[in-house]
C-alpha atoms as a PDB file:
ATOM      1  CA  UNK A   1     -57.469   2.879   7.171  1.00  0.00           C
ATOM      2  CA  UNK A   2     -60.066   5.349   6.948  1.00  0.00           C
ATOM      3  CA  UNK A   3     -60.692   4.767   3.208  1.00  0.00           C
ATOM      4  CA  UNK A   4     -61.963   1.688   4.276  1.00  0.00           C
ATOM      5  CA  UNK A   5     -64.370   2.830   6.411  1.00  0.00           C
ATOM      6  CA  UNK A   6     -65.284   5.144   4.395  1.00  0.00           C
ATOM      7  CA  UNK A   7     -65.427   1.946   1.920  1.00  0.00           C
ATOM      8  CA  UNK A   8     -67.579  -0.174   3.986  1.00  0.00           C
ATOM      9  CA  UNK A   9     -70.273   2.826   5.601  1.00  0.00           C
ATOM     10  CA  UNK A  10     -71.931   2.743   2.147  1.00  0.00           C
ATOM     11  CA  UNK A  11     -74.671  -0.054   2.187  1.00  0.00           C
ATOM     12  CA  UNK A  12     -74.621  -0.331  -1.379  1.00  0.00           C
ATOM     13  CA  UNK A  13     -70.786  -1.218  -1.192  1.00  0.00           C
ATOM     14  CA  UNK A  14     -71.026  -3.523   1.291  1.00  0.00           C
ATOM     15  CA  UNK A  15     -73.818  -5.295  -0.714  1.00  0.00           C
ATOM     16  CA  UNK A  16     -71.217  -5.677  -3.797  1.00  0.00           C
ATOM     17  CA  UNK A  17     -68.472  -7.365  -1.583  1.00  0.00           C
ATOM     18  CA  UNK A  18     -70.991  -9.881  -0.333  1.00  0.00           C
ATOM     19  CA  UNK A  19     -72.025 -10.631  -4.153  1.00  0.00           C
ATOM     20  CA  UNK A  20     -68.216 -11.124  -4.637  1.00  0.00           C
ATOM     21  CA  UNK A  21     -67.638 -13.298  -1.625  1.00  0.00           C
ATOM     22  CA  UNK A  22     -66.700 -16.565  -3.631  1.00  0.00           C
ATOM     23  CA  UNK A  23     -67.131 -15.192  -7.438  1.00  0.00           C
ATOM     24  CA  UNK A  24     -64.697 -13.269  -9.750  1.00  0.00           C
ATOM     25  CA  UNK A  25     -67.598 -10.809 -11.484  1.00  0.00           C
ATOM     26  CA  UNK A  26     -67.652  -8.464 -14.422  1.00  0.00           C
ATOM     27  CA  UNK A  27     -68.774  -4.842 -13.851  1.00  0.00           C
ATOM     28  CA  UNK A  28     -71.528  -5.544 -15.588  1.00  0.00           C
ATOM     29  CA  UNK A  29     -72.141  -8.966 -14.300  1.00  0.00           C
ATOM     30  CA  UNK A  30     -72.440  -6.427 -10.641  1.00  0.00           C
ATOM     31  CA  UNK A  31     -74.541  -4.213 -12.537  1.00  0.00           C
ATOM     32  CA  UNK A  32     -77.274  -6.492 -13.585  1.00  0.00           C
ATOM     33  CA  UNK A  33     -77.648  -7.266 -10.095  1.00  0.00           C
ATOM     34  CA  UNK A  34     -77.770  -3.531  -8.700  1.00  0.00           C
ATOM     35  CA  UNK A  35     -80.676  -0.625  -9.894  1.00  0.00           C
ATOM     36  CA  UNK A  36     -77.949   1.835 -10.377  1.00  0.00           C
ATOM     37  CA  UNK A  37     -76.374   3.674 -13.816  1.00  0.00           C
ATOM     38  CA  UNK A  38     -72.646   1.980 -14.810  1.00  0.00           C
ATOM     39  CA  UNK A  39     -70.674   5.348 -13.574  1.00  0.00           C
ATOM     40  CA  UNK A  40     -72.318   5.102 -10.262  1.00  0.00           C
ATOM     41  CA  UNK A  41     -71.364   1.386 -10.242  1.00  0.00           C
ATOM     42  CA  UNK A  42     -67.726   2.120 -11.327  1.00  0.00           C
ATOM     43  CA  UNK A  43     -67.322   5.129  -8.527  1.00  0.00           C
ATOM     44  CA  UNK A  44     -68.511   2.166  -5.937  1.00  0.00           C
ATOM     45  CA  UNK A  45     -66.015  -0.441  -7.685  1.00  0.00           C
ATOM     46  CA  UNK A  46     -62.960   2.305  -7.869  1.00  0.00           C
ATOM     47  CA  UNK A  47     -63.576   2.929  -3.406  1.00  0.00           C
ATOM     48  CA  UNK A  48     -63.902  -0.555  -2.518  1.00  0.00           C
ATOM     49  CA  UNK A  49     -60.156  -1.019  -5.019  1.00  0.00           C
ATOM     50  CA  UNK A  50     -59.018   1.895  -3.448  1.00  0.00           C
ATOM     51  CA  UNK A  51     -59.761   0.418  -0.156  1.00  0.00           C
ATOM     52  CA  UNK A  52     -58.056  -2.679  -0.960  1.00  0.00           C
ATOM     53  CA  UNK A  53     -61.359  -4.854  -0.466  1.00  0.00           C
ATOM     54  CA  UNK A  54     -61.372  -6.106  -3.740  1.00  0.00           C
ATOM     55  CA  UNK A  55     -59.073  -6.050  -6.852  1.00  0.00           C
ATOM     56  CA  UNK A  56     -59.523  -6.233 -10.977  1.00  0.00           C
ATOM     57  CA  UNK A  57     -58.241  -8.923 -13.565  1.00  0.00           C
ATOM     58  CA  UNK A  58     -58.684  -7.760 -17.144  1.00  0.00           C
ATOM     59  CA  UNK A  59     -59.162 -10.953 -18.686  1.00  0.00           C
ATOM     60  CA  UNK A  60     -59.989 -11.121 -22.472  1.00  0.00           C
ATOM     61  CA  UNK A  61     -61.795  -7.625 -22.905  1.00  0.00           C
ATOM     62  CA  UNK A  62     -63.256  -7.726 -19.288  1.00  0.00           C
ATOM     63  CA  UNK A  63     -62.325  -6.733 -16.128  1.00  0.00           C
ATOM     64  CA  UNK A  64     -63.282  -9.366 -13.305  1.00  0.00           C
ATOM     65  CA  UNK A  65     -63.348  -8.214  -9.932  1.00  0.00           C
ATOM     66  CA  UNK A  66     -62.692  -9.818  -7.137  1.00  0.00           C
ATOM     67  CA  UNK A  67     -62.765 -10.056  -3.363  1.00  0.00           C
ATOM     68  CA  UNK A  68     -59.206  -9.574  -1.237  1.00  0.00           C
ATOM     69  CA  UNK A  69     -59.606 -12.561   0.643  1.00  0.00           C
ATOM     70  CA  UNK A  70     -56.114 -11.148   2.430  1.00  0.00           C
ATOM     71  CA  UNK A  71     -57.460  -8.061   3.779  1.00  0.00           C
ATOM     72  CA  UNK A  72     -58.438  -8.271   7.007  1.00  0.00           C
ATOM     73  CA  UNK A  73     -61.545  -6.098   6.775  1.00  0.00           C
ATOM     74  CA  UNK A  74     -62.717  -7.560   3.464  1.00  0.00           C
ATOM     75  CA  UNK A  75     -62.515 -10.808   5.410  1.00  0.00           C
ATOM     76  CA  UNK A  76     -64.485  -9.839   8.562  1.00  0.00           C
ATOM     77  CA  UNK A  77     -67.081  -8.143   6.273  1.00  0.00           C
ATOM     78  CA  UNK A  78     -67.494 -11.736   4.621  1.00  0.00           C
ATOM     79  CA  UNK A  79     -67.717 -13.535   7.760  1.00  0.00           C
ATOM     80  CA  UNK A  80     -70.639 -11.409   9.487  1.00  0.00           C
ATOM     81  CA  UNK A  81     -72.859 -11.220   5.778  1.00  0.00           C
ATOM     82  CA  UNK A  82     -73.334 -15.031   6.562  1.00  0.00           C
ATOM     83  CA  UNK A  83     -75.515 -13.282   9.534  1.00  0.00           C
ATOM     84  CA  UNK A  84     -76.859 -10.199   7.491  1.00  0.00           C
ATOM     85  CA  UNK A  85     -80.623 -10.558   6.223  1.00  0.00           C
ATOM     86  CA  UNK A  86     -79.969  -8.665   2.737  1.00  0.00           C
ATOM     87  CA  UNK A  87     -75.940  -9.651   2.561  1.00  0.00           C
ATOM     88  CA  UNK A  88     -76.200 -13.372   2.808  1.00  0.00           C
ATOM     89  CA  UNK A  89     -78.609 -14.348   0.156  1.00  0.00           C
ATOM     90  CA  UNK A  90     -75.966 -12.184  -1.785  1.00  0.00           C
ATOM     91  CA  UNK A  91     -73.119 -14.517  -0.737  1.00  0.00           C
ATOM     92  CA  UNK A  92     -75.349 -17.805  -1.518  1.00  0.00           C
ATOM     93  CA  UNK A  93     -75.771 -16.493  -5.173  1.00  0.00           C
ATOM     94  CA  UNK A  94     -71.929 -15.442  -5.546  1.00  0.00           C
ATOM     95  CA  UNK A  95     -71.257 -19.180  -4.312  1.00  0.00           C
ATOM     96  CA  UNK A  96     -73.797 -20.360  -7.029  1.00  0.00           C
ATOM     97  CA  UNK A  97     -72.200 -18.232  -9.719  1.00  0.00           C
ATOM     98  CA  UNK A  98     -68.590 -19.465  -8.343  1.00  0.00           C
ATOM     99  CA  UNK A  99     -69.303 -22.942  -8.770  1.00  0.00           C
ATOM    100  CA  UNK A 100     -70.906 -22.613 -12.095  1.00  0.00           C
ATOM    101  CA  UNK A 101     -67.517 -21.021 -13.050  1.00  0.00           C
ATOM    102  CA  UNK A 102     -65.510 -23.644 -11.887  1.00  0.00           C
ATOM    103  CA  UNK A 103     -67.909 -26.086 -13.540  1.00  0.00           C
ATOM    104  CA  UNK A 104     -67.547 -24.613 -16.880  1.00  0.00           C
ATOM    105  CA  UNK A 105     -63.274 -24.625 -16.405  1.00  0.00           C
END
């Protein structure tokens, strides 16, 4: 349990599982929302799957990742970012990019 505290004390981390609230994302989908180099993004990615907050899919040559909707801190985190002031415009864009995926299936 304390890896995911230790998860979900970095603000930058808790940033990425609100921009994966209701989308599947590349890394560098993630990245090209984030001012940060690609091996500081993947150290970030590897805690939170560590954690169990969110898992990967390779799919094709990518690897989506994903929020654990069954984890019960992943899913308290999601629920309060609809009341955070930088974590909920986050979760309305995921839902944008989420819908625009099922769109295109």
């Amino acid at each position: 349990m304390s890896n995911v505290f230790q998860a979900l004390s970095s603000p930058v981390r808790r940033k990425i599982l609100a921009f994966l609230s209701e989308a599947s994302l590349t890394a560098g989908e993630i990245a090209g929302k984030f001012e940060m180099s690609k091996p500081a993004l993947s150290k970030h990615l590897s805690i939170l799957t560590n954690a169990g907050l969110i898992s990967s899919e390779k799919k094709g040559q990518f690897v989506h990742y994903c929020l654990v909707k069954e984890n019960l801190f992943a899913s308290m985190n999601d629920f309060l970012v609809d009341f955070c002031p930088e974590g909920k415009p986050l979760k309305v864009e995921s839902h944008a990019i989420a819908k625009e995926q099922r769109d295109m299936e």
